[in-house]
Protein backbone atom coordinates (compact mmCIF):
# COMPACT_ATOMS: atom_id res chain seq x y z
CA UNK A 1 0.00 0.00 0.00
CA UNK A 2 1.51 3.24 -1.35
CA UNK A 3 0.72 6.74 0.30
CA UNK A 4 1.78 9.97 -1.37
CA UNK A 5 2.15 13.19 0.82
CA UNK A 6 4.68 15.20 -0.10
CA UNK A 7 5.01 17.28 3.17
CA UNK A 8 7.89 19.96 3.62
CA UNK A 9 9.77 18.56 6.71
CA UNK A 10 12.70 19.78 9.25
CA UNK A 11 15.64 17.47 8.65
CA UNK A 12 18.53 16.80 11.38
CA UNK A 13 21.38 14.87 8.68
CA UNK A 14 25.00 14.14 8.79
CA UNK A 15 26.94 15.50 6.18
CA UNK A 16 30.36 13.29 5.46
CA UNK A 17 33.67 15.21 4.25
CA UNK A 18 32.88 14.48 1.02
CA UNK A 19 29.46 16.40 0.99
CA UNK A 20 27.15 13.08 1.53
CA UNK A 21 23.97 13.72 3.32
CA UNK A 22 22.97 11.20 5.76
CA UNK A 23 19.37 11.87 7.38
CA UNK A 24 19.31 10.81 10.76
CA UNK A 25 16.17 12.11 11.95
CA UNK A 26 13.06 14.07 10.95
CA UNK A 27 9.88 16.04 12.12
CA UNK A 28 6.65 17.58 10.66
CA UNK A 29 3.91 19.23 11.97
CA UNK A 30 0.51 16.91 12.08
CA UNK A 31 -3.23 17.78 11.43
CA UNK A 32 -3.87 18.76 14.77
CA UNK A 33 -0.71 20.92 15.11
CA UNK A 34 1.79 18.53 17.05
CA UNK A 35 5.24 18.14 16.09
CA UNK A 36 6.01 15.00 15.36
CA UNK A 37 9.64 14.15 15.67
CA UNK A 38 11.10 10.45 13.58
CA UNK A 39 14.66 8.36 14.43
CA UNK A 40 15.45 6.63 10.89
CA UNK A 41 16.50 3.36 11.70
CA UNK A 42 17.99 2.46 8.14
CA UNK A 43 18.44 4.03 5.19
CA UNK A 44 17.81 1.61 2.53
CA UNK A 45 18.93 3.15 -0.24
CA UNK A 46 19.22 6.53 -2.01
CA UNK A 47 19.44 7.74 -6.11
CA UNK A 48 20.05 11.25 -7.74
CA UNK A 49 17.17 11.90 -9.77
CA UNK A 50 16.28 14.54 -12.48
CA UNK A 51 12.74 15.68 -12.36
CA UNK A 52 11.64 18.45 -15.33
CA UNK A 53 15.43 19.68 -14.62
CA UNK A 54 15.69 19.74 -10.58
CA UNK A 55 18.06 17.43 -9.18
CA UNK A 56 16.52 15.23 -6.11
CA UNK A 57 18.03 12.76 -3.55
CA UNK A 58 15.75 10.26 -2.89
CA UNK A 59 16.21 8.58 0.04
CA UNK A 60 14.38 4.96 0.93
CA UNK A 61 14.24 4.80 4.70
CA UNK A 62 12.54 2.40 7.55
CA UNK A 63 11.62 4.21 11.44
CA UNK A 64 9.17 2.84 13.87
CA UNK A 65 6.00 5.45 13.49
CA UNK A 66 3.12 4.89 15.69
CA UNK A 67 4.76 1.84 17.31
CA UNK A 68 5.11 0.49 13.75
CA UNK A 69 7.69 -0.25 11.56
CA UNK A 70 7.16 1.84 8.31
CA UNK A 71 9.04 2.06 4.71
CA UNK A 72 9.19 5.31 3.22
CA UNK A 73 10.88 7.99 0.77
CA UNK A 74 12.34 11.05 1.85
CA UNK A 75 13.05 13.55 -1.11
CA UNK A 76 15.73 16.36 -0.64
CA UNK A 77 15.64 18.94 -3.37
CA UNK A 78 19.65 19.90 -4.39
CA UNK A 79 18.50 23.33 -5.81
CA UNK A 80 16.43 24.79 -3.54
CA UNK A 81 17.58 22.90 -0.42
CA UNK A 82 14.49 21.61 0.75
CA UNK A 83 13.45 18.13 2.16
CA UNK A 84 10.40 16.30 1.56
CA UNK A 85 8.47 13.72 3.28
CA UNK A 86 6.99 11.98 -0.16
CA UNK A 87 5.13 8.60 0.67
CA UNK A 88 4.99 5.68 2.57
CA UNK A 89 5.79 2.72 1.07
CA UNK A 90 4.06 0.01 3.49
């Protein structure tokens, strides 16, 4: 089951010598105005993409949410610097 949300989030990353970003934890704020703060347990995987000309990280990640283990993406945007929660993937 796929969920798309796209939601602008606050990332906390490492960032290696070599310029690697390594999210290590996010937050959001929910529907009812709570900040939800997120440990990434793994990082899966990541790929540079090209999307109508902006450059994207995206970033396949697992963290326990809601006393679940969850799949998701993570999408930070090179140009403009922003991170984005994108979808679930479980």
């Amino acid at each position: 089951m796929e969920q798309t949300f796209n939601i602008p989030i606050q990332v906390f990353c490492v960032v290696s010598t070599m310029g690697d970003l390594t999210p290590v934890r996010f937050r959001f704020e929910s529907d009812d105005h709570r900040i939800i703060t997120v440990e990434i347990a793994e990082i899966l995987s990541h790929k540079e993409l090209r999307m109508a000309g902006t450059r994207e990280i995206l970033y396949t990640c697992t963290a326990t949410i809601e006393k679940r283990t969850q799949i998701f993406n993570l999408k930070y945007q090179v140009n403009s610097h922003r991170w984005i929660f994108a979808r679930f993937l479980t």
